[in-house]
N, C-alpha and C. Protein backbone atom coordinates (compact mmCIF):
# COMPACT_ATOMS: atom_id res chain seq x y z
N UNK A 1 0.82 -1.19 0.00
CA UNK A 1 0.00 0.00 0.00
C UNK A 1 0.87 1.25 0.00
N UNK A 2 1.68 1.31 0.89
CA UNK A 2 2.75 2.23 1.40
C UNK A 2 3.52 2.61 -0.44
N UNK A 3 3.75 1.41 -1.02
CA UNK A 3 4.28 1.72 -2.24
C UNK A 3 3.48 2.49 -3.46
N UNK A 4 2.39 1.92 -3.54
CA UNK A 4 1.47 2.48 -4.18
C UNK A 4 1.31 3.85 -4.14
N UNK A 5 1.04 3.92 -2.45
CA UNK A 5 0.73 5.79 -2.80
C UNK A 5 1.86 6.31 -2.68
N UNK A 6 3.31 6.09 -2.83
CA UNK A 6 4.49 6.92 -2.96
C UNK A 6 4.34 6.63 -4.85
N UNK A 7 4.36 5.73 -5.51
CA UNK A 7 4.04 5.84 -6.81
C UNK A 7 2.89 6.84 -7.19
N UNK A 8 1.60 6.79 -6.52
CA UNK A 8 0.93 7.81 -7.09
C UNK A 8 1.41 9.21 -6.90
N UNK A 9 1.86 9.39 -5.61
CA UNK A 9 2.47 11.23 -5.82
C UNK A 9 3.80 11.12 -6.54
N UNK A 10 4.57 10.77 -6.98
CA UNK A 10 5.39 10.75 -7.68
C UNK A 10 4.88 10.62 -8.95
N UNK A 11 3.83 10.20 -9.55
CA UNK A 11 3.18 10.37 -11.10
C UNK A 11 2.52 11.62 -10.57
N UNK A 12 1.96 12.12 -9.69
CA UNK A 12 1.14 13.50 -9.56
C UNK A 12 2.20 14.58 -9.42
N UNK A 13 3.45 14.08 -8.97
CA UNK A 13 4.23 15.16 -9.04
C UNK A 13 4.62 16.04 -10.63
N UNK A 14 5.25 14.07 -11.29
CA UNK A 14 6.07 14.67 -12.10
C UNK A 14 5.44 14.63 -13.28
N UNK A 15 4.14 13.83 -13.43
CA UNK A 15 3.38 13.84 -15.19
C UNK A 15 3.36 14.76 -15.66
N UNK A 16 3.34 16.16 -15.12
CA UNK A 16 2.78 17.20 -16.56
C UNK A 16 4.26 17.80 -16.55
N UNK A 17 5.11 18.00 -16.27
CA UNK A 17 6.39 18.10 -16.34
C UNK A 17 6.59 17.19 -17.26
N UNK A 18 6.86 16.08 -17.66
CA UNK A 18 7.44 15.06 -18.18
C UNK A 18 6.18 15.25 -19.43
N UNK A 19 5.57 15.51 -19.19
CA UNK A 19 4.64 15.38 -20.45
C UNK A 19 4.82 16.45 -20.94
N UNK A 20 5.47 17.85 -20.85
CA UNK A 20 5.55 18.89 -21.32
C UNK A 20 6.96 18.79 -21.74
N UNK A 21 8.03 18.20 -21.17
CA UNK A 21 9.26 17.42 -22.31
C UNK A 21 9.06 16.77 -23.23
N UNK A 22 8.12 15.87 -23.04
CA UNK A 22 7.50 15.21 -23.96
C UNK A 22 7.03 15.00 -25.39
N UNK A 23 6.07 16.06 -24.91
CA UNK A 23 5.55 16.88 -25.88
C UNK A 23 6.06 17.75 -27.39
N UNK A 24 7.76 18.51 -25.87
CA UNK A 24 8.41 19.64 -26.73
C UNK A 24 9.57 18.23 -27.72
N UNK A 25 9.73 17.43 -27.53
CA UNK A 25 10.16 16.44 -27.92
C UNK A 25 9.50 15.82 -29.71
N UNK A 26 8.35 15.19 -29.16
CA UNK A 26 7.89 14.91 -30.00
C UNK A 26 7.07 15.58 -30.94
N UNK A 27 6.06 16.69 -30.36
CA UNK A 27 5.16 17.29 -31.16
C UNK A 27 4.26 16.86 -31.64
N UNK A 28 3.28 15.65 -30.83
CA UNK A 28 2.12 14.77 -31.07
C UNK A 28 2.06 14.76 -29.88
N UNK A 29 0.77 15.03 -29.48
CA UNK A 29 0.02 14.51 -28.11
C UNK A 29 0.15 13.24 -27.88
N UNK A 30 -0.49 12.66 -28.49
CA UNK A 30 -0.15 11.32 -28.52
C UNK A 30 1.47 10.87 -28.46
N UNK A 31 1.96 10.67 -29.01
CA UNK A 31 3.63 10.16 -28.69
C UNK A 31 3.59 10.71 -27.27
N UNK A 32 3.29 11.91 -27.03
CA UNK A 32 3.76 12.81 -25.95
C UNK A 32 2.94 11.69 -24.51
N UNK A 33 2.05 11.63 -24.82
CA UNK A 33 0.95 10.23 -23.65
C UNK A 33 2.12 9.22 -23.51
N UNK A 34 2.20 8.50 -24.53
CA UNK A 34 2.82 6.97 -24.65
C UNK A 34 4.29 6.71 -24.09
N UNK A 35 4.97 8.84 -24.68
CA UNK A 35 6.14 8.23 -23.67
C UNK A 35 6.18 8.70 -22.41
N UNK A 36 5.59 8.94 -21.58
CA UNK A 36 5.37 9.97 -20.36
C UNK A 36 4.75 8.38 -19.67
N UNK A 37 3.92 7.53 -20.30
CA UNK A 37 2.86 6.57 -19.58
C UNK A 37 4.45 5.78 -19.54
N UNK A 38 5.28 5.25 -20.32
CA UNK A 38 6.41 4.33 -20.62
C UNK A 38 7.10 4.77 -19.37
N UNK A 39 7.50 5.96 -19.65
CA UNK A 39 8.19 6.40 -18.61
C UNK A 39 7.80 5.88 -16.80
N UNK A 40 6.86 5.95 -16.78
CA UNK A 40 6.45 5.50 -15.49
C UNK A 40 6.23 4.38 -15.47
N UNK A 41 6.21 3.29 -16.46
CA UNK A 41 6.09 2.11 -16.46
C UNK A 41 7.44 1.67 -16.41
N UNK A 42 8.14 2.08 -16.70
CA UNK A 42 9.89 1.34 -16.65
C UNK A 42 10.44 2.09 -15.08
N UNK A 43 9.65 3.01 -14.09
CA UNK A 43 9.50 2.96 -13.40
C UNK A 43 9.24 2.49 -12.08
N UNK A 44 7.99 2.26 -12.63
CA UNK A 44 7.28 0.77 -11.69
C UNK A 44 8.26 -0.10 -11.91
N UNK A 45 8.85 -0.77 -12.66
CA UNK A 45 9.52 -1.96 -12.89
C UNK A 45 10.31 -1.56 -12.35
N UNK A 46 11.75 -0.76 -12.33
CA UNK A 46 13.07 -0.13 -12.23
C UNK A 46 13.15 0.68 -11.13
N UNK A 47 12.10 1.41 -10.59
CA UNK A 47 12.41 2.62 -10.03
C UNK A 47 12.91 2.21 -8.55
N UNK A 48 12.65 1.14 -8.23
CA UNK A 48 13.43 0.97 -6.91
C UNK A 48 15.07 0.37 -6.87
N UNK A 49 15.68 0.14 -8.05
CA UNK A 49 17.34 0.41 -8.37
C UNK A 49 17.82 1.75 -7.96
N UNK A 50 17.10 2.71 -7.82
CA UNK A 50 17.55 4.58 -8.09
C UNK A 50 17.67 4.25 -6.11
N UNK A 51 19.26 4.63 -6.21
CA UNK A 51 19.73 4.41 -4.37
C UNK A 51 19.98 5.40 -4.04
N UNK A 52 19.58 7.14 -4.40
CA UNK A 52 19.43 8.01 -4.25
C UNK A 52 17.93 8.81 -4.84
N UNK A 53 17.28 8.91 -3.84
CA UNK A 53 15.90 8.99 -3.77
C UNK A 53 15.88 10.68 -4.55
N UNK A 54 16.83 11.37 -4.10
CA UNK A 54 16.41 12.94 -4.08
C UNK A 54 16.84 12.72 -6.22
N UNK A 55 17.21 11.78 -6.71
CA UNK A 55 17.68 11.86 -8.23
C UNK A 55 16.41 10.94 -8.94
N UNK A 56 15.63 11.08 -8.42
CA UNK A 56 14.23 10.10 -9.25
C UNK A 56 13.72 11.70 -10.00
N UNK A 57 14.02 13.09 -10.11
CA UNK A 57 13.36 13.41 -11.12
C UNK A 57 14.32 13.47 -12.50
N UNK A 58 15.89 13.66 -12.46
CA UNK A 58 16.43 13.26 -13.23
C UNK A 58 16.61 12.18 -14.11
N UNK A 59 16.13 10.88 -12.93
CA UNK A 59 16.29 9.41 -13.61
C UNK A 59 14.80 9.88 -14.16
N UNK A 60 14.09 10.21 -14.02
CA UNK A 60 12.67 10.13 -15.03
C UNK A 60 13.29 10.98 -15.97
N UNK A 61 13.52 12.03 -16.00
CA UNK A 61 13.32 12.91 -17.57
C UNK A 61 14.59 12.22 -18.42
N UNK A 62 15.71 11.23 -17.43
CA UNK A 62 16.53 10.52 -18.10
C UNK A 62 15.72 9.31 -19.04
N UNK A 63 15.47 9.30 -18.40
CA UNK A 63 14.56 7.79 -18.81
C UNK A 63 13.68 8.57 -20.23
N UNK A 64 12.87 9.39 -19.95
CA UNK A 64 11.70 9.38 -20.54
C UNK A 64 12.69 9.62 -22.16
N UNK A 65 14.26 10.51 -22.07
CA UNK A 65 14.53 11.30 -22.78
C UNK A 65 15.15 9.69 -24.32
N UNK A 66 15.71 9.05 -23.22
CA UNK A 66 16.02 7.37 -23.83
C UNK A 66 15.02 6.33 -24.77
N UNK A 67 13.91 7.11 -23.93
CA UNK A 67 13.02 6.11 -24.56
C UNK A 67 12.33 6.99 -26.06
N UNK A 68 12.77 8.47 -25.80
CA UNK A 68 12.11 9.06 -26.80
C UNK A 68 13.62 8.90 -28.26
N UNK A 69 14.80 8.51 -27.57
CA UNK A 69 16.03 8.61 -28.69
C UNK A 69 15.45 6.84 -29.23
N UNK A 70 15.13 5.98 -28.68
CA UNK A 70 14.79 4.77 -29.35
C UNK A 70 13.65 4.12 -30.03
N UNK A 71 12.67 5.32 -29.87
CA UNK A 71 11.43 4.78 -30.59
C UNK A 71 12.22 5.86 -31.88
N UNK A 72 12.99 6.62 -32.05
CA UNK A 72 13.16 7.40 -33.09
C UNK A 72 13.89 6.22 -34.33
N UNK A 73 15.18 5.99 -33.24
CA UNK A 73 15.86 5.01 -33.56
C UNK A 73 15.18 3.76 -34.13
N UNK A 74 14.01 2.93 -33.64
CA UNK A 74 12.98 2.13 -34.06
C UNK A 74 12.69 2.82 -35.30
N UNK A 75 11.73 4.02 -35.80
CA UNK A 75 11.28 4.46 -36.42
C UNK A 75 12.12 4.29 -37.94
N UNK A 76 13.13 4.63 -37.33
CA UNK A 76 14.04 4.90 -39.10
C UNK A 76 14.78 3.28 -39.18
N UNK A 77 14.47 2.48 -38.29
CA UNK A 77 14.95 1.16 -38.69
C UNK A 77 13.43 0.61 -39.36
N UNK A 78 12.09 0.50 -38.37
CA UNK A 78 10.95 0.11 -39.15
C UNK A 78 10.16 1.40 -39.33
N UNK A 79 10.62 1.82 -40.62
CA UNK A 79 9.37 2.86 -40.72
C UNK A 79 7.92 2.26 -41.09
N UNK A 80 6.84 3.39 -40.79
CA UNK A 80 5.69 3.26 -40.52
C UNK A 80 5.00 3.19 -42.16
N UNK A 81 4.24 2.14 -42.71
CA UNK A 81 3.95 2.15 -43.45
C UNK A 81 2.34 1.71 -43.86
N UNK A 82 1.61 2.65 -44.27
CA UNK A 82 -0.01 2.23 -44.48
C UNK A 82 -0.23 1.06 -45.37
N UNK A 83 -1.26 0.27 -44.93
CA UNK A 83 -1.00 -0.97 -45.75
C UNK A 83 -1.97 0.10 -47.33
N UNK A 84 -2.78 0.71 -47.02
CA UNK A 84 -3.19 1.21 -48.55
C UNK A 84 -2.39 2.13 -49.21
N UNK A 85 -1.41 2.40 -48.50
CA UNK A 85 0.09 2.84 -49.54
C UNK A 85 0.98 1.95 -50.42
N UNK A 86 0.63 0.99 -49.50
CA UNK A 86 1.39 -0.48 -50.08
C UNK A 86 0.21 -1.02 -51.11
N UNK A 87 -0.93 -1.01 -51.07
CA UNK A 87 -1.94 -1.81 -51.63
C UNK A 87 -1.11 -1.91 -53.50
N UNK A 88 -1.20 -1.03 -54.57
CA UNK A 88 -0.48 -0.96 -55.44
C UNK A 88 0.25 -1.60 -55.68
N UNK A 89 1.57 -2.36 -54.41
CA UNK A 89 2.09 -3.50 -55.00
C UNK A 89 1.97 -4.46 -54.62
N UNK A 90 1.11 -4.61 -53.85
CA UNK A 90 0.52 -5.88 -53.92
C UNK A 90 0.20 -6.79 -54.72
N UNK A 91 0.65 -7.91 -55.29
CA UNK A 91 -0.22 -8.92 -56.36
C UNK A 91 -1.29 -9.66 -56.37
N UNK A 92 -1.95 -9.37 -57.06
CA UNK A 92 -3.71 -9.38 -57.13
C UNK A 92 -3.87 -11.33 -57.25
N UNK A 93 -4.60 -11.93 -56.42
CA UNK A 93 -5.06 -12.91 -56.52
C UNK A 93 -6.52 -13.42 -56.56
N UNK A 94 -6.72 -14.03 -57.51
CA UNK A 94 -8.54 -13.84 -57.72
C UNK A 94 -9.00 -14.75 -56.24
N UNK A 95 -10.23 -14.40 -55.67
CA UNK A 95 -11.29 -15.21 -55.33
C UNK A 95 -11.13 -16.75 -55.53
N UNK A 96 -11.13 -17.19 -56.51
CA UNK A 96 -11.55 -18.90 -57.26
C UNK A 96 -10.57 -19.30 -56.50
N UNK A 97 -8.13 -18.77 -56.60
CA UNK A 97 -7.21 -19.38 -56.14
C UNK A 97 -7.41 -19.01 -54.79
N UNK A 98 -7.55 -18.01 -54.08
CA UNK A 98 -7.39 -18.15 -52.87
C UNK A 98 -8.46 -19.57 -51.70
N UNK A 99 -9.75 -19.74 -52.48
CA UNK A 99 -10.51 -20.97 -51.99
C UNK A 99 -9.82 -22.31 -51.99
N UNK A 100 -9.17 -22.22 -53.05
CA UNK A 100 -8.46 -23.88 -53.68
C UNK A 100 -7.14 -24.04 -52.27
N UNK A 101 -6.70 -22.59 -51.54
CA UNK A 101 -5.70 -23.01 -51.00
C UNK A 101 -5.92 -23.50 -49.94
N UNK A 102 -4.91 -24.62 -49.04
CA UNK A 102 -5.16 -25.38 -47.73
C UNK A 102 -4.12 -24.81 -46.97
N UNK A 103 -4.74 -25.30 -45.47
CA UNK A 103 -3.83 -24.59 -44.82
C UNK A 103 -2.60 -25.31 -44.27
N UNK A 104 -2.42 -26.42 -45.20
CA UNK A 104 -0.91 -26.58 -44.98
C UNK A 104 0.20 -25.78 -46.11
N UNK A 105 -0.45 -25.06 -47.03
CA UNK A 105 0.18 -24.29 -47.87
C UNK A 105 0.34 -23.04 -47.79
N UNK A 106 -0.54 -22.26 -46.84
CA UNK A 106 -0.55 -21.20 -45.74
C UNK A 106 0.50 -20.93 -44.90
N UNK A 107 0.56 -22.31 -43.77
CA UNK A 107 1.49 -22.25 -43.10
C UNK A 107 3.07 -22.24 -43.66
N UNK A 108 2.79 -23.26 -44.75
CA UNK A 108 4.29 -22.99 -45.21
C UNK A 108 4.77 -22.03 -45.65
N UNK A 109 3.92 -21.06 -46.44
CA UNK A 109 4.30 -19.63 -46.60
C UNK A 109 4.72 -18.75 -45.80
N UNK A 110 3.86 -18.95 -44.43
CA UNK A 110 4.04 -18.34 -43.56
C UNK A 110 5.54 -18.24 -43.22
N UNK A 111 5.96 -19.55 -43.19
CA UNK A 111 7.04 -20.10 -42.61
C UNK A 111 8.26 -19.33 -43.43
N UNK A 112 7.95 -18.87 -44.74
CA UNK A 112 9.07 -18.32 -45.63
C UNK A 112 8.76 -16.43 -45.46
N UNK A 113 7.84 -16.13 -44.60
CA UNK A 113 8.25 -14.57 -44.31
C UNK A 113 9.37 -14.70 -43.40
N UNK A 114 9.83 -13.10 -43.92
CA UNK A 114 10.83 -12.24 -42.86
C UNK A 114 10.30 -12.97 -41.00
N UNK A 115 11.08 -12.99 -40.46
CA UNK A 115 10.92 -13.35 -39.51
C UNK A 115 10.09 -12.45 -38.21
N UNK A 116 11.00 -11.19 -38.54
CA UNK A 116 10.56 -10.03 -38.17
C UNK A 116 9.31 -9.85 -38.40
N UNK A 117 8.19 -10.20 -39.09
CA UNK A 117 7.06 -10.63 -39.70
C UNK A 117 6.26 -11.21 -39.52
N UNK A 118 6.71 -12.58 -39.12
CA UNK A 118 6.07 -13.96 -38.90
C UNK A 118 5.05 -13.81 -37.63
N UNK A 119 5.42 -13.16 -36.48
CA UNK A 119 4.76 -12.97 -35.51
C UNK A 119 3.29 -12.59 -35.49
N UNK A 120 3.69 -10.96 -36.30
CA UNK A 120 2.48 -10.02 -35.77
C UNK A 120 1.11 -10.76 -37.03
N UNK A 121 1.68 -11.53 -38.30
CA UNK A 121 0.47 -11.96 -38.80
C UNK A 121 0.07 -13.87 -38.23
N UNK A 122 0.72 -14.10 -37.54
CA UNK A 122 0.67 -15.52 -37.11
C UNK A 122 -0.51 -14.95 -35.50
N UNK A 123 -0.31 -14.19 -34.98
CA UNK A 123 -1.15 -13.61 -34.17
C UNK A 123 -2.73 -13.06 -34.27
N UNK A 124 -1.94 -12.39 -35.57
CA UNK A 124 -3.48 -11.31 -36.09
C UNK A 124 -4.52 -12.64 -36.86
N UNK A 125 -3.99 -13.30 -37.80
CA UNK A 125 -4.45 -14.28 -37.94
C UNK A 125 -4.90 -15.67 -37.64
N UNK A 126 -4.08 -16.21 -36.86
CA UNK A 126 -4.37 -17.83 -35.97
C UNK A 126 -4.54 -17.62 -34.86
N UNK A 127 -4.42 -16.36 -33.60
CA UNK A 127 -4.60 -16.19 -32.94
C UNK A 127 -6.05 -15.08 -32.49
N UNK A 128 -6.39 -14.54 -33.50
CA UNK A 128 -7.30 -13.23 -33.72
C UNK A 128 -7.04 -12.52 -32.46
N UNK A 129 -5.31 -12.27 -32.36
CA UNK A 129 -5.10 -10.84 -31.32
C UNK A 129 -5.69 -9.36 -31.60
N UNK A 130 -5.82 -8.63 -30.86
CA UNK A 130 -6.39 -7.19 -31.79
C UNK A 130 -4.67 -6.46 -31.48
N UNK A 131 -4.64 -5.31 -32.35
CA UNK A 131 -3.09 -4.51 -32.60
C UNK A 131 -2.70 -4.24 -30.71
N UNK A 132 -3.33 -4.00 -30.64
CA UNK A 132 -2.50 -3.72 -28.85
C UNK A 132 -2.48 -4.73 -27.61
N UNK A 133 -2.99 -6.08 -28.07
CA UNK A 133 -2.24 -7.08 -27.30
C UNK A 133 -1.32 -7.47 -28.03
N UNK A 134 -1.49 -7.36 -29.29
CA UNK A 134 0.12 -7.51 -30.15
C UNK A 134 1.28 -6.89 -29.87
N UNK A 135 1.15 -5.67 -29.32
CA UNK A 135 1.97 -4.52 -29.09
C UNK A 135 2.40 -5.33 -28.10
N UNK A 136 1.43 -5.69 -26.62
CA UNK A 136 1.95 -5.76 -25.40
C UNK A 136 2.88 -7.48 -25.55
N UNK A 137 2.04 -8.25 -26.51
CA UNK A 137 2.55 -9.55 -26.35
C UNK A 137 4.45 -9.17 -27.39
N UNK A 138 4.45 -8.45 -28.37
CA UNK A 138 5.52 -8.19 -28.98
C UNK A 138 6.20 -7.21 -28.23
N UNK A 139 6.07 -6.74 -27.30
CA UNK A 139 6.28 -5.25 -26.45
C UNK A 139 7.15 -4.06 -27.69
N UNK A 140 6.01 -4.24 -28.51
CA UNK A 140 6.54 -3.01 -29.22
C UNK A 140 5.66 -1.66 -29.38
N UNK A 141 5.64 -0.70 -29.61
CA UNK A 141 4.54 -0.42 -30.14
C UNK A 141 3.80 -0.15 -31.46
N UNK A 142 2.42 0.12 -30.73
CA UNK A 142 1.46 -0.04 -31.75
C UNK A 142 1.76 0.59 -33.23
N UNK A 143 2.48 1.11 -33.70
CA UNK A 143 2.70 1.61 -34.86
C UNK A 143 3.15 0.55 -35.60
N UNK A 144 4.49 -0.26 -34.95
CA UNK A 144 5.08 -0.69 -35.31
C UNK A 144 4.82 -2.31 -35.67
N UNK A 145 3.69 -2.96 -34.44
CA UNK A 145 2.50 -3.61 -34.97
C UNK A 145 1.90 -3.82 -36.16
N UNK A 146 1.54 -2.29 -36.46
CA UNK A 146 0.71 -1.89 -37.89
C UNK A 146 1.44 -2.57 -39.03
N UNK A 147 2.68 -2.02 -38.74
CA UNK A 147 3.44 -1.78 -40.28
C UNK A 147 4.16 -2.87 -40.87
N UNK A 148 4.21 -4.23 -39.62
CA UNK A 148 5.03 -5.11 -39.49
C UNK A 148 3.70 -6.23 -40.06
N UNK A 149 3.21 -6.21 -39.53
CA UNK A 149 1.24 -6.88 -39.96
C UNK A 149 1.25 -6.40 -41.41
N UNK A 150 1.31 -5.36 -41.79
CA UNK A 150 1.27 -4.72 -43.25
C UNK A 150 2.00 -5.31 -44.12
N UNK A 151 3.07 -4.96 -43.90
CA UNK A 151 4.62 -5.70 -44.51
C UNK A 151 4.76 -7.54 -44.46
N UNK A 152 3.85 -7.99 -43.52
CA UNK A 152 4.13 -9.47 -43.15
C UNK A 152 2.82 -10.25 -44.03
N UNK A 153 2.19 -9.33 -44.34
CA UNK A 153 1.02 -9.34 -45.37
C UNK A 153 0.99 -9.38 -46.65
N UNK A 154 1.96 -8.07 -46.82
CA UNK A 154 2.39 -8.36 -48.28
C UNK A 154 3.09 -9.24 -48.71
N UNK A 155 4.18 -9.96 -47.78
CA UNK A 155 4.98 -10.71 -48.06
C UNK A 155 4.55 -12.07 -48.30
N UNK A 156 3.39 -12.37 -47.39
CA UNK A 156 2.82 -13.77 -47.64
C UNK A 156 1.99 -13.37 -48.83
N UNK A 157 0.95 -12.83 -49.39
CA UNK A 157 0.35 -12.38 -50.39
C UNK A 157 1.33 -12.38 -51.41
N UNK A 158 2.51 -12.09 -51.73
CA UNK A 158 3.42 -12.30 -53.19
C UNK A 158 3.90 -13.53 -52.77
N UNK A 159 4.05 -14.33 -51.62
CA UNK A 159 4.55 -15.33 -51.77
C UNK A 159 3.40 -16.35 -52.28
N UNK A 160 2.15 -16.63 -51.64
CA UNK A 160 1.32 -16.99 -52.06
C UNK A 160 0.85 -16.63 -53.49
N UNK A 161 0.90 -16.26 -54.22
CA UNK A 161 0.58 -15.57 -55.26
C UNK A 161 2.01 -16.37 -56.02
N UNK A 162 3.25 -15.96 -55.89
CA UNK A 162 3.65 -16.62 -56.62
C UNK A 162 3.71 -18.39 -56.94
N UNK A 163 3.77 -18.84 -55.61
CA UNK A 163 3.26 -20.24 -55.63
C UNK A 163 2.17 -20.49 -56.82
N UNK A 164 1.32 -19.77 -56.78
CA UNK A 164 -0.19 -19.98 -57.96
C UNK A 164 0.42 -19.71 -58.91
N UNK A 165 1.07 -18.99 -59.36
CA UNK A 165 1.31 -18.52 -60.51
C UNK A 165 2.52 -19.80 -60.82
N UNK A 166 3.38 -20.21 -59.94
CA UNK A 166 4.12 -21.35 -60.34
C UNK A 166 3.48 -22.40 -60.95
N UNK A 167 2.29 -22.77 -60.37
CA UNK A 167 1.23 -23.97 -60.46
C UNK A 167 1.10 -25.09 -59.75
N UNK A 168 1.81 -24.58 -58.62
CA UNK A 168 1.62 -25.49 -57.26
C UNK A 168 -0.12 -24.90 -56.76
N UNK A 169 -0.54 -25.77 -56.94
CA UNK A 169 -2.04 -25.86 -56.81
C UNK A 169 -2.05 -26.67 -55.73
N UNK A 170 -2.86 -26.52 -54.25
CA UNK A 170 -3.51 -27.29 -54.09
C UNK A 170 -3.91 -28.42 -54.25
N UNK A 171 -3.23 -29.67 -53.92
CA UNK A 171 -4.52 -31.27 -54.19
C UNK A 171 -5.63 -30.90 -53.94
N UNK A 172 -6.31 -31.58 -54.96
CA UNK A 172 -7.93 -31.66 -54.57
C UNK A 172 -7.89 -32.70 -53.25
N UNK A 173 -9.01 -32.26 -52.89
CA UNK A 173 -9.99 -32.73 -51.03
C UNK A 173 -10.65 -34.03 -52.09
């Protein structure tokens, strides 16, 4: 209990502070939420390592400032990509081939995405996760969810697609 409410005045102290770095940081409300909420979440986890009590507002705006240099860092490694930006190259597969396929020819496709990949549509699909238990089960975030689902989409879609077009068909049932 005792811990709890020293965690809550310590988020009542320092949130709009940290969210106003935040903010001047990112320049989206949003980002500005997610890393301010992070921040206090690697907190909770961490914050009792800090063996000088009077330096927990430094270790926060330290923290918060780390986590804002690595989602950047994330960003320009997976950039964010709309799957209807991508739609265009996508390769078009009719209706008729996609019925004929089984799902041991699915999985094996599956099996030939990027790896980096394999997850967020093995989830979204065999698991029917929605994007933000994906996030929490991948601990990434939700953007990066998106774009990786997008990308892991297209990739099985041209892979599948080329299979048909090879003429690996399906056995008939």
């Amino acid at each position: 209990m005792a811990d709890n409410v020293e965690f809550e005045s310590l988020v009542a102290r320092y949130y709009e502070p940290l969210y106003q770095f935040a903010f001047s940081l990112t320049r989206a409300e949003a980002d500005a939420c997610d890393l301010t909420q992070q921040t206090f979440t690697i907190w909770a986890t961490k914050g009792h390592q800090l063996r000088d009590v009077s330096k927990v507002k430094t270790w926060l705006f330290t923290t918060l400032h780390r986590e804002f240099l690595e989602s950047r860092r994330r960003q320009t490694r997976f950039p964010h990509c709309e799957i209807d930006a991508a739609e265009a190259e996508l390769p078009s597969v009719s209706p008729a081939a996609v019925s004929q396929l089984d799902a041991a020819q699915v999985f094996d496709a599956l099996a030939k995405v990027d790896e980096l990949y394999q997850a967020p549509v093995a989830l979204f699909y065999l698991e029917d996760y929605s994007y933000n238990e994906m996030a929490e089960i991948l601990g990434v975030p939700l953007g990066t969810v998106k774009s990786r689902l997008a990308r892991g989409i297209s990739q099985l879609q041209q892979l599948m697609a080329r299979d048909i077009a090879a003429g690996q068909s399906p056995p008939s049932l």
